[in-house]
C-alpha atoms as a PDB file:
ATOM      1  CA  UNK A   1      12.666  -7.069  22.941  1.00  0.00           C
ATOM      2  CA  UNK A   2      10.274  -8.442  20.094  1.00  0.00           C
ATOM      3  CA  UNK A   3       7.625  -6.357  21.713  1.00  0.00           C
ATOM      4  CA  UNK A   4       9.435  -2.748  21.421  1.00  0.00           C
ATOM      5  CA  UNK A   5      10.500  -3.681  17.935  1.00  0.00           C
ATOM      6  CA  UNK A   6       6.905  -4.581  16.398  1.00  0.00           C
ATOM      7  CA  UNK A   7       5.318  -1.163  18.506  1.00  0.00           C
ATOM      8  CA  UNK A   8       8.156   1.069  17.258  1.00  0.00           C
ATOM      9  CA  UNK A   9       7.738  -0.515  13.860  1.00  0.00           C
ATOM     10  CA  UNK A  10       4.121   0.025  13.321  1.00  0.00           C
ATOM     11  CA  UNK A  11       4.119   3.465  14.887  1.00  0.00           C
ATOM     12  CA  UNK A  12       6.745   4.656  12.413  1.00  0.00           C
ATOM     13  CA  UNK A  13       4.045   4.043   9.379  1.00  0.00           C
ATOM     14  CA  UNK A  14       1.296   7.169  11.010  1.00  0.00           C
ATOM     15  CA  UNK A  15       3.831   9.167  11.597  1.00  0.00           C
ATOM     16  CA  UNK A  16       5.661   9.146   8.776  1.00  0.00           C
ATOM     17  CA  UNK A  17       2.573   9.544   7.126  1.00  0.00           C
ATOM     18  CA  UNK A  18       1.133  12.391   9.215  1.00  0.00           C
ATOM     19  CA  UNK A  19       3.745  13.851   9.388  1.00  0.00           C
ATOM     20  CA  UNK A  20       4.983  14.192   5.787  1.00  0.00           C
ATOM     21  CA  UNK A  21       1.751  16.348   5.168  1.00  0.00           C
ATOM     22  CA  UNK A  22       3.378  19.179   7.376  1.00  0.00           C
ATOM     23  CA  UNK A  23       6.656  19.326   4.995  1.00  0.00           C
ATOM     24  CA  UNK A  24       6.730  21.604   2.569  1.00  0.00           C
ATOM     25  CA  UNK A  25       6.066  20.551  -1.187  1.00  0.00           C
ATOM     26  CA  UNK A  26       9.041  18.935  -3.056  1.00  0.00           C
ATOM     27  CA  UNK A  27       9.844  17.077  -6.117  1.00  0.00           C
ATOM     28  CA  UNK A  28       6.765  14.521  -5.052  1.00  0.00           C
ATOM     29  CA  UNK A  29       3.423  14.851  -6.417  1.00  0.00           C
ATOM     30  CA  UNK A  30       0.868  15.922  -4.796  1.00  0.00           C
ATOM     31  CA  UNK A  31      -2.975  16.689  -6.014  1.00  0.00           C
ATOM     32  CA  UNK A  32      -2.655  20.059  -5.025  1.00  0.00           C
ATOM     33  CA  UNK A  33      -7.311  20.081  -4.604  1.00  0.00           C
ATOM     34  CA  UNK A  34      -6.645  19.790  -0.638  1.00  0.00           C
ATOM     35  CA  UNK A  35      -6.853  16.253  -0.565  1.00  0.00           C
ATOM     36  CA  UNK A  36      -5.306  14.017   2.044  1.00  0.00           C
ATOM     37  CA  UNK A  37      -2.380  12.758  -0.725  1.00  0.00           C
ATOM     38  CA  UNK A  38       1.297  13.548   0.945  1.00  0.00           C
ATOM     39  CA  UNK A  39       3.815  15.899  -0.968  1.00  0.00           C
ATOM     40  CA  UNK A  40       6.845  15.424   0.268  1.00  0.00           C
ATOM     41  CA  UNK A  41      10.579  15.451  -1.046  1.00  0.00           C
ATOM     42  CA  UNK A  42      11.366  11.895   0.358  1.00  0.00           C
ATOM     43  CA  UNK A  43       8.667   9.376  -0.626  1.00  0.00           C
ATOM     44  CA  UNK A  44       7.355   8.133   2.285  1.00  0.00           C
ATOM     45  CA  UNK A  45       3.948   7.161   1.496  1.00  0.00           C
ATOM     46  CA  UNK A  46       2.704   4.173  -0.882  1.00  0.00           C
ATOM     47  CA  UNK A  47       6.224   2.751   0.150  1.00  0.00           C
ATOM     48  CA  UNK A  48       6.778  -0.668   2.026  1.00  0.00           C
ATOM     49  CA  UNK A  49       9.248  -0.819   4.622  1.00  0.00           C
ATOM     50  CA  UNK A  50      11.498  -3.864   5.522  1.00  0.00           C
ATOM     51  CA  UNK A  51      12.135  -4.135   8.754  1.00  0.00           C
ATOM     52  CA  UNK A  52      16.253  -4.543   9.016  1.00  0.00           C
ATOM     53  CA  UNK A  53      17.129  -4.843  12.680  1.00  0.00           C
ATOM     54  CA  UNK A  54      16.501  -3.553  16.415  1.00  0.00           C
ATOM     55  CA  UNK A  55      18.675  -2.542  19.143  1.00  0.00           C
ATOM     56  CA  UNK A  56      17.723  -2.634  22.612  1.00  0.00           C
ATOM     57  CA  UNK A  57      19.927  -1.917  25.282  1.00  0.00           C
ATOM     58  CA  UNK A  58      23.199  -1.642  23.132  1.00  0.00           C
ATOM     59  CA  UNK A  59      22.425  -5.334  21.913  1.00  0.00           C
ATOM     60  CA  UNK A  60      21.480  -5.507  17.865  1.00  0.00           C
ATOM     61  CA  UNK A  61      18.744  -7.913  17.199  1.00  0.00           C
ATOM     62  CA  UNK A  62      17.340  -8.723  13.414  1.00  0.00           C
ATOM     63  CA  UNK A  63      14.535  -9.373  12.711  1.00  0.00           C
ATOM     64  CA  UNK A  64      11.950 -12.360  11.704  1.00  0.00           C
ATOM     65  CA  UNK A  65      12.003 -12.647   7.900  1.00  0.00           C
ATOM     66  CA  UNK A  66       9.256 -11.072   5.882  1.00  0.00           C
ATOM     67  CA  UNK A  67       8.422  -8.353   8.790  1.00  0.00           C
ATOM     68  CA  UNK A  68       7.562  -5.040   7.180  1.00  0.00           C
ATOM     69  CA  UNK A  69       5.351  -1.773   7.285  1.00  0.00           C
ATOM     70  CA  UNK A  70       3.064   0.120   5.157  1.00  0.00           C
ATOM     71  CA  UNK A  71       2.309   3.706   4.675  1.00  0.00           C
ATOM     72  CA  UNK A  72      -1.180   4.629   4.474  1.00  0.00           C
ATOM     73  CA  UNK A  73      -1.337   8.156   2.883  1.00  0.00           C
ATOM     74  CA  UNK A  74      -4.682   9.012   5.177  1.00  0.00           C
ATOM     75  CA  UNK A  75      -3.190   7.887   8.358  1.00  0.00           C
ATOM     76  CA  UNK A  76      -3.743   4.352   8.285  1.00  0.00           C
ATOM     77  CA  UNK A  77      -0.960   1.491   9.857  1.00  0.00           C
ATOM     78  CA  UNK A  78      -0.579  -1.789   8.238  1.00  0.00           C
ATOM     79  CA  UNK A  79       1.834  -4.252   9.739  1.00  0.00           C
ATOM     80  CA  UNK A  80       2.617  -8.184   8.539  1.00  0.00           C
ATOM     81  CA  UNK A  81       4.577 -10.062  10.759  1.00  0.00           C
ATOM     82  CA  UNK A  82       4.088 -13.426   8.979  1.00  0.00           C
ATOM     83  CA  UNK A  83       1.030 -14.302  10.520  1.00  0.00           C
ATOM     84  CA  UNK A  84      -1.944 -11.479  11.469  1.00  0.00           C
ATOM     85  CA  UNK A  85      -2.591  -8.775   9.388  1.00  0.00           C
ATOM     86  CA  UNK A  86      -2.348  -5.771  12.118  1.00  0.00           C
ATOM     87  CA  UNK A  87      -3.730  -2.005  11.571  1.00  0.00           C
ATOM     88  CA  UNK A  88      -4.312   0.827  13.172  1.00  0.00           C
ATOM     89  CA  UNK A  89      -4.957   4.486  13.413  1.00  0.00           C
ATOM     90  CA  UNK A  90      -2.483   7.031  14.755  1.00  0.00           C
ATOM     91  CA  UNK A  91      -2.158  10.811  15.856  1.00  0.00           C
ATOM     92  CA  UNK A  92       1.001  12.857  15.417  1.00  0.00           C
ATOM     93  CA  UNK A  93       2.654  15.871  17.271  1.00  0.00           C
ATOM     94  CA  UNK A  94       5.496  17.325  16.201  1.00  0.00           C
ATOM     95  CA  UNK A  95       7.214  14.135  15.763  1.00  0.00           C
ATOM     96  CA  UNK A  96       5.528  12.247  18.824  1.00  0.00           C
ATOM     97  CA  UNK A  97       3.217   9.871  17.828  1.00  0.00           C
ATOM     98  CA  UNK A  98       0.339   7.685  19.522  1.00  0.00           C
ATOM     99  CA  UNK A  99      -1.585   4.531  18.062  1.00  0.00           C
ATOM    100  CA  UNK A 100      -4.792   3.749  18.594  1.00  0.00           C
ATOM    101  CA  UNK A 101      -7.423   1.276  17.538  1.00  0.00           C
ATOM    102  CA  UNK A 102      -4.892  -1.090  16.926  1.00  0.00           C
ATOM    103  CA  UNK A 103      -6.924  -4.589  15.547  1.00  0.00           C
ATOM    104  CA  UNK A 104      -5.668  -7.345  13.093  1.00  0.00           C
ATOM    105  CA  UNK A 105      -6.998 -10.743  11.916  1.00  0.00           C
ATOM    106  CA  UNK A 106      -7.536 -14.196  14.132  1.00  0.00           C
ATOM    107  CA  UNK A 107      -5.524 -16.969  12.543  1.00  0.00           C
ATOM    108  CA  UNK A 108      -3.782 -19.285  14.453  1.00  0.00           C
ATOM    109  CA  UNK A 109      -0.643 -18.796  13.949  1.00  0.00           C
ATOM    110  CA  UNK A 110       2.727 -20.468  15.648  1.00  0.00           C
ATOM    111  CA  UNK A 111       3.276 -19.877  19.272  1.00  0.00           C
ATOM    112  CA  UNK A 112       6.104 -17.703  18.843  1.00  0.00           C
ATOM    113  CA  UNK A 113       4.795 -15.784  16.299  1.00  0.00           C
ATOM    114  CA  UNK A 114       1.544 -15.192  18.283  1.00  0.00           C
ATOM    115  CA  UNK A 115       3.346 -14.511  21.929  1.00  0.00           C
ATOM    116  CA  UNK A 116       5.360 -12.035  19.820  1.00  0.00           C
ATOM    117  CA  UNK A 117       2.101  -9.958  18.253  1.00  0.00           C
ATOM    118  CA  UNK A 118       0.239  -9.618  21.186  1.00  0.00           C
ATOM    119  CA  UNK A 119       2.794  -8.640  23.453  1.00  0.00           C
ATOM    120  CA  UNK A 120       3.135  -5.863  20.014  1.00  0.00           C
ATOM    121  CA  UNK A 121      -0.141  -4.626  19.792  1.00  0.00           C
ATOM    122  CA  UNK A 122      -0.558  -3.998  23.317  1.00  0.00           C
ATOM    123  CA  UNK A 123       2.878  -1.835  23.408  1.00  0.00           C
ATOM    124  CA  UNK A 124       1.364   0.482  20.631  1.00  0.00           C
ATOM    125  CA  UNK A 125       1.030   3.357  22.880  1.00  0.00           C
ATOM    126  CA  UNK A 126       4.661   4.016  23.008  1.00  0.00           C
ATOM    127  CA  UNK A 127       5.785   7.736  22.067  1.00  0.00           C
ATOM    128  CA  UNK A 128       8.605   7.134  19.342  1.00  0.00           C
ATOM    129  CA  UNK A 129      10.871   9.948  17.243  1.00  0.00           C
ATOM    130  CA  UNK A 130      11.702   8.760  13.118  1.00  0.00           C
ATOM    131  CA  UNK A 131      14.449  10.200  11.158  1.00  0.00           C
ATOM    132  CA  UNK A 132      14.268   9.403   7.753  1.00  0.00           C
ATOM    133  CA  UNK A 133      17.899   9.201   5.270  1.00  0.00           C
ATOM    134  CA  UNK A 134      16.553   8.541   1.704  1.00  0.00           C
ATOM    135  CA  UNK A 135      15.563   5.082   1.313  1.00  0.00           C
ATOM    136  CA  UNK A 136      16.683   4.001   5.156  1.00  0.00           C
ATOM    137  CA  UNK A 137      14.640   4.860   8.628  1.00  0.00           C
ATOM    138  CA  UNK A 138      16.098   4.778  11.851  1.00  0.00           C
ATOM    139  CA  UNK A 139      13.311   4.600  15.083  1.00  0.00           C
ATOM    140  CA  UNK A 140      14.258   5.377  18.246  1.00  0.00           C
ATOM    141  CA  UNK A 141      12.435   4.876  21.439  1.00  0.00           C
ATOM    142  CA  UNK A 142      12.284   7.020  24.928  1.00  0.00           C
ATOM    143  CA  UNK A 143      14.696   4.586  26.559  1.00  0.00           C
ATOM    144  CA  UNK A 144      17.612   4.883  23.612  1.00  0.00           C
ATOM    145  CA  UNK A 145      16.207   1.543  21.779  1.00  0.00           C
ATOM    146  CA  UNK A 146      16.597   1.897  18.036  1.00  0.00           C
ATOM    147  CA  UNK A 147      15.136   0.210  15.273  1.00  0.00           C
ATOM    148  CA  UNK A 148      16.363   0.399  11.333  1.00  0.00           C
ATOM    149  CA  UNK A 149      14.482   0.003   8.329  1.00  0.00           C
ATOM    150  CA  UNK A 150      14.773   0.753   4.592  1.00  0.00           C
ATOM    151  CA  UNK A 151      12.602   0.336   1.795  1.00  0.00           C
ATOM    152  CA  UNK A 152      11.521  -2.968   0.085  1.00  0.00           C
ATOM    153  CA  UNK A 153      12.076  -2.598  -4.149  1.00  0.00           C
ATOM    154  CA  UNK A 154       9.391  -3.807  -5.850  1.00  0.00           C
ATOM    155  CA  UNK A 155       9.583  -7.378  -6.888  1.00  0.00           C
ATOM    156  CA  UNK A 156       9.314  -8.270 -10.460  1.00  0.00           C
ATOM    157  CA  UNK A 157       5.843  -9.403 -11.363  1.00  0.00           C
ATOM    158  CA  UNK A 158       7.297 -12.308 -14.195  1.00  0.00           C
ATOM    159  CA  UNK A 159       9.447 -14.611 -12.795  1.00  0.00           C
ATOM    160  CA  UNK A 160       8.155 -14.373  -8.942  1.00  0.00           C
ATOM    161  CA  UNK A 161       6.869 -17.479  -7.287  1.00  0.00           C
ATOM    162  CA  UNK A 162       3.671 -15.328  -5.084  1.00  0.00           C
ATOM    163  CA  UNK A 163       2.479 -17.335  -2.522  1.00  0.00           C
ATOM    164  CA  UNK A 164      -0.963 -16.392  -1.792  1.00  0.00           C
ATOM    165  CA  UNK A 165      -2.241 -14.946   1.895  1.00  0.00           C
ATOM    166  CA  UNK A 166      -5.191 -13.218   1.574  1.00  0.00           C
ATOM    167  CA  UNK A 167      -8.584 -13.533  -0.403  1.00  0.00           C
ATOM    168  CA  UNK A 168     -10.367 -10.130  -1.611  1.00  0.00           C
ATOM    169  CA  UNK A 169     -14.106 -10.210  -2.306  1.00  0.00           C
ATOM    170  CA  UNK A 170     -15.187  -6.565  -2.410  1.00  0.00           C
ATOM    171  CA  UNK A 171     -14.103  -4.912   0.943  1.00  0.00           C
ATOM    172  CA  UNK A 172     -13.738  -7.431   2.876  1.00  0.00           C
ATOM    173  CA  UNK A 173     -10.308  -9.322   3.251  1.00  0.00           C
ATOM    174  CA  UNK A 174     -10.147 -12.810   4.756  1.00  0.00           C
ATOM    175  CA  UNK A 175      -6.321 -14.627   4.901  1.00  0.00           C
ATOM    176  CA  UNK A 176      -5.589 -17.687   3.969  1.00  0.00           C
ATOM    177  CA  UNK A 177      -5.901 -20.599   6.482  1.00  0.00           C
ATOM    178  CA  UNK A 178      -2.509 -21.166   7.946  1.00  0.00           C
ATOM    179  CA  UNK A 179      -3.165 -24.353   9.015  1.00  0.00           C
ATOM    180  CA  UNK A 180      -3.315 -25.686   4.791  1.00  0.00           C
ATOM    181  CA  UNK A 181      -1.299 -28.550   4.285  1.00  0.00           C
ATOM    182  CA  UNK A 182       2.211 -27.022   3.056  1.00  0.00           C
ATOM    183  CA  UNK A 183       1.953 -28.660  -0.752  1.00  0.00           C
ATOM    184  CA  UNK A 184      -2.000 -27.247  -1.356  1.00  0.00           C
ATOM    185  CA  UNK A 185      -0.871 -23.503   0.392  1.00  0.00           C
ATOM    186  CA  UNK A 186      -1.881 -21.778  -3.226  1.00  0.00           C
ATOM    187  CA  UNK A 187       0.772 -19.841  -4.813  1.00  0.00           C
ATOM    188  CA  UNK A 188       1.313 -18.699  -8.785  1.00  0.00           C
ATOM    189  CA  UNK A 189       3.918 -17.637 -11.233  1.00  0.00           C
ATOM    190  CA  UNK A 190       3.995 -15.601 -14.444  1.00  0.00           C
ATOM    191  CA  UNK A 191       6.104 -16.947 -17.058  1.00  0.00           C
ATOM    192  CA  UNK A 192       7.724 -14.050 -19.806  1.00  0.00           C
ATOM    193  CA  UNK A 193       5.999 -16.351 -22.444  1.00  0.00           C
ATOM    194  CA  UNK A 194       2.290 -14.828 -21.043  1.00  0.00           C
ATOM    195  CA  UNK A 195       1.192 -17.932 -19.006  1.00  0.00           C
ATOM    196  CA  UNK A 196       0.734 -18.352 -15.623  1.00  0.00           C
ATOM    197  CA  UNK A 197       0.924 -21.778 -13.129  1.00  0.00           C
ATOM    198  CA  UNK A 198       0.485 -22.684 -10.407  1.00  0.00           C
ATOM    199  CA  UNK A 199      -1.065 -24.611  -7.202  1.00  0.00           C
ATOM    200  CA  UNK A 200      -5.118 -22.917  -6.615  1.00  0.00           C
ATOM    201  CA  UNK A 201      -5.293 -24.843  -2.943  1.00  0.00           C
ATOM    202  CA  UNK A 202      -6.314 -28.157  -3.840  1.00  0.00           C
ATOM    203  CA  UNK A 203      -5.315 -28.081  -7.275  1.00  0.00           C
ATOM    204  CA  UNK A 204      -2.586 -27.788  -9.726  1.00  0.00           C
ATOM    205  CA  UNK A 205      -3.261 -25.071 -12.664  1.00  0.00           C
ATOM    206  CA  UNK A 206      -1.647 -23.295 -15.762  1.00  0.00           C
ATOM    207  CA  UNK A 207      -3.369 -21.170 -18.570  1.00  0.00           C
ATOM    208  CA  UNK A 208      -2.522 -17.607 -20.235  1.00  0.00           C
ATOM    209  CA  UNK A 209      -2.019 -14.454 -18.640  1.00  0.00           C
ATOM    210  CA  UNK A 210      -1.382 -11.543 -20.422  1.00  0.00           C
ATOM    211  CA  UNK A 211       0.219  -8.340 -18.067  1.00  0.00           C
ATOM    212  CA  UNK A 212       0.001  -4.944 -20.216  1.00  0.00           C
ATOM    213  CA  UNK A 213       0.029  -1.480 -18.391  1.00  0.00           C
ATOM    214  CA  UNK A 214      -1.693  -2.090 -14.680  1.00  0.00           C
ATOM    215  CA  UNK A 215      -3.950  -4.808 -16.238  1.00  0.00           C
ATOM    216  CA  UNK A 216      -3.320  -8.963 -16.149  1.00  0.00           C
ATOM    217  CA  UNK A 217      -5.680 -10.903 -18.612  1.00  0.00           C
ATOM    218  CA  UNK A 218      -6.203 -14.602 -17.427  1.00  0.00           C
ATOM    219  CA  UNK A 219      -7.239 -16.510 -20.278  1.00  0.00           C
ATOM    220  CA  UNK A 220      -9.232 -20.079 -19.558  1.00  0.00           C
ATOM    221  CA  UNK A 221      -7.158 -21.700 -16.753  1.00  0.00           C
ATOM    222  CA  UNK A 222      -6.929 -25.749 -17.255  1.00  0.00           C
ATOM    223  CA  UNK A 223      -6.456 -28.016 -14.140  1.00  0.00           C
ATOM    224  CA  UNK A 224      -6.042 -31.257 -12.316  1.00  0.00           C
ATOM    225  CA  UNK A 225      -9.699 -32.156 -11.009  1.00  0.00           C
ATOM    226  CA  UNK A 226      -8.613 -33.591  -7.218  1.00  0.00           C
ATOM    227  CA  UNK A 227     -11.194 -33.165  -4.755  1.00  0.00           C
ATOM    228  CA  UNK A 228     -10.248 -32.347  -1.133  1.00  0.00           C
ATOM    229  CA  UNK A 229     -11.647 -31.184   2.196  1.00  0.00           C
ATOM    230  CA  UNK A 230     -14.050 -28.199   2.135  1.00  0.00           C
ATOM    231  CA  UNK A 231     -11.566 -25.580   3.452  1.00  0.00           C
ATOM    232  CA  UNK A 232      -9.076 -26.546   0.667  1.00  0.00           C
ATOM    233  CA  UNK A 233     -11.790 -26.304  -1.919  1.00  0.00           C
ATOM    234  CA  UNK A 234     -13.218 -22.985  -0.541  1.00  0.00           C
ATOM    235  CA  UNK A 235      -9.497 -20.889  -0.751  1.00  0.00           C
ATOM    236  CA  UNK A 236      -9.509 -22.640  -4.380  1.00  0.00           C
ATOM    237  CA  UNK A 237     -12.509 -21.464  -5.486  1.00  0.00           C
ATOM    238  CA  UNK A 238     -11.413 -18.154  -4.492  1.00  0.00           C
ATOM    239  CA  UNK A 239      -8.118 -17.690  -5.997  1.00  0.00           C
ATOM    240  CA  UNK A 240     -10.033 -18.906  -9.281  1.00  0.00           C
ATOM    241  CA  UNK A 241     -12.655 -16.812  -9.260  1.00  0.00           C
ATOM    242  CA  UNK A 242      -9.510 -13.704  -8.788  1.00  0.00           C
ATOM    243  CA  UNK A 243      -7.770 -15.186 -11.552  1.00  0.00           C
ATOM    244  CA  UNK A 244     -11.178 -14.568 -14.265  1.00  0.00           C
ATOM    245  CA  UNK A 245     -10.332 -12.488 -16.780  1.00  0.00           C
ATOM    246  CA  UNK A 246      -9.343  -8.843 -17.145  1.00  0.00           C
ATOM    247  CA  UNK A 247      -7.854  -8.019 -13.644  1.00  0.00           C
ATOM    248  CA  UNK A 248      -6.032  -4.812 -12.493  1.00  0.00           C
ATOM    249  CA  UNK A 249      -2.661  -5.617 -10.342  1.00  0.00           C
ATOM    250  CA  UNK A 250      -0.356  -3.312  -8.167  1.00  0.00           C
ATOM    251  CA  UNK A 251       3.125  -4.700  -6.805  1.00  0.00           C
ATOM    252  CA  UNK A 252       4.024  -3.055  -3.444  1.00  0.00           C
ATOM    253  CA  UNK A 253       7.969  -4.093  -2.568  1.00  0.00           C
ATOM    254  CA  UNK A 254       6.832  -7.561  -1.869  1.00  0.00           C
ATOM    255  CA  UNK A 255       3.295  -7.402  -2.377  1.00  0.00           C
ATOM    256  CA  UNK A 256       1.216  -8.499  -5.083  1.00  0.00           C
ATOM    257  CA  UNK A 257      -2.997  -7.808  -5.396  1.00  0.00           C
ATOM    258  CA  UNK A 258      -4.724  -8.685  -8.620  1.00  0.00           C
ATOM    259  CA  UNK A 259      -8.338  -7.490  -7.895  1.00  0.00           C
ATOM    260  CA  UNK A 260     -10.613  -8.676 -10.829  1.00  0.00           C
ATOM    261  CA  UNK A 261     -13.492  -6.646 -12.693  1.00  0.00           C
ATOM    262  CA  UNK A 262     -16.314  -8.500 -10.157  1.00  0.00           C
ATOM    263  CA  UNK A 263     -14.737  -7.777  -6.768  1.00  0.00           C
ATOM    264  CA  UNK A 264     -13.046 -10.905  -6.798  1.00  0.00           C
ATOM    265  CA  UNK A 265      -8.954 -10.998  -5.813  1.00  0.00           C
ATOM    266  CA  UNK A 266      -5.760 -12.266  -3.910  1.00  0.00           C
ATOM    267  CA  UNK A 267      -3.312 -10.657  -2.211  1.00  0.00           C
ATOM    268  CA  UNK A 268      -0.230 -12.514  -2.509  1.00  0.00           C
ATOM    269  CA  UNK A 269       3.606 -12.257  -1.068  1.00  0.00           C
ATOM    270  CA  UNK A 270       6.928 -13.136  -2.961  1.00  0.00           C
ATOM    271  CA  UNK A 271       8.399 -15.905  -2.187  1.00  0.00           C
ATOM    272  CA  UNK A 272      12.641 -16.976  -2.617  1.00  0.00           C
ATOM    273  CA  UNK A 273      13.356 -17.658  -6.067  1.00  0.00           C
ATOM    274  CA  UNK A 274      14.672 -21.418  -4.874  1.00  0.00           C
ATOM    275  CA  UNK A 275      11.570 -22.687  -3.263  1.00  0.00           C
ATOM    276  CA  UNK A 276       9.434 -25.026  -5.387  1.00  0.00           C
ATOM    277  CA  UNK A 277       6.888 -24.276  -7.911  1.00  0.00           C
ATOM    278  CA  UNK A 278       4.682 -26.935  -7.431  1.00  0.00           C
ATOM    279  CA  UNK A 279       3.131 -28.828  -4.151  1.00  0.00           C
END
């Protein structure tokens, strides 16, 4: 069952995208210089998709928490499954789809979680048909399975405790150990006053950060001075070195990357409002 569901779910994200560049030209934008940007009356690119729920034979299943999809305008699949980081390519006919060069990261994750993503990424070759209502998208599979999804709203940027999962440094993307002790994972949140806090993966921080436009200023961030093992200290002094300065930000449903002027950034996931803000 989990297997269908993640293989429907990441297929849905190349052909939605493929796909939409066939449709005619709507109320979106598009360039209109023959570049690979979508036009399309439903916005179906740039979008995050929660996954809702999955039926397989008759029997309605939901889903783990945080599972959702991402569009990649040029064809690309992103998946996050609370663990991996998965991707892939696809190719679309009509509204058949296969994936291909399916890949994602190697943490370690929980047993479950790991049965359930490889048994996923191996049932990527699945053909699949989408139909897309406004904000919802219903997936259904050669053997009547179904899955339902709809899109994620963007989270507010103030206010949001983001727990960080991934560390930027130019191209390359590395995620954050999962195997940090729970109080040193490193998470932040913006206050409305322009400061931000937070816990950097060893230590405890706070200091000013000023959001205008696409842009967050992080003024000189002040700190507890702990010392802990080397893996702690290494995700801390990469979330520090994100938070230096003039940084540009985008919030995607759920998902928050601050990239700063050097290369340097975190990619970083909302957490429930009633979790705690400090380790």
């Amino acid at each position: 069952m989990h297997t269908q569901r993640m293989a429907v779910s990441v297929s849905v994200l190349a052909l939605l995208t493929l796909a939409a560049c066939g449709t005619e030209s709507g109320s979106g934008s598009g360039s209109g210089d023959g570049s690979d940007t979508v036009r399309s009356d439903v916005p179906v690119t740039g979008v995050v998709w929660s996954v809702e729920s999955m039926t397989v034979d008759g029997k309605k299943t939901a889903t783990p928490d945080g599972s959702r999809l991402e569009i990649d305008p040029k064809g690309g699949v992103k998946a996050d499954f609370g663990c991996n980081r998965i991707g892939g390519e696809a190719r679309v006919e009509g509204d058949r789809i296969t994936v291909s060069r399916t890949h994602s990261t190697q943490m370690a994750c929980e047993e479950d979680v790991e049965k359930f993503e490889t048994a996923a990424v191996e049932a990527l070759s699945g053909e699949l048909t989408a139909k897309l209502s406004g904000k919802n998208l219903t997936l259904t599979t050669e053997d009547g399975g179904a899955i339902e999804l709809s899109e994620e709203e963007a989270a507010d940027l103030v206010g949001t405790r983001w727990v960080v999962n991934t560390l930027l440094s130019g191209e390359t993307a590395t995620s954050v150990p999962a195997d940090l002790p729970k109080g040193r994972v490193p998470h932040l949140t913006f206050g409305e006053d322009g400061t931000v806090q937070g816990e950097s993966g060893c230590n405890s921080f706070h200091g000013k950060a000023k959001a205008k436009g696409s842009t967050i200023t992080f003024g000189p961030l002040a700190g507890t001075r702990k010392m802990c093992p080397e893996a702690e200290m290494k995700v801390e002094r990469a979330v520090l070195a994100a938070l230096d300065g003039p940084t540009t930000y985008t919030i995607k449903g759920s998902t928050l990357t601050v990239t700063s002027d050097e290369g340097k950034g975190i990619g970083a996931t909302a957490a429930p409002a009633t979790t705690g803000e400090q380790g």
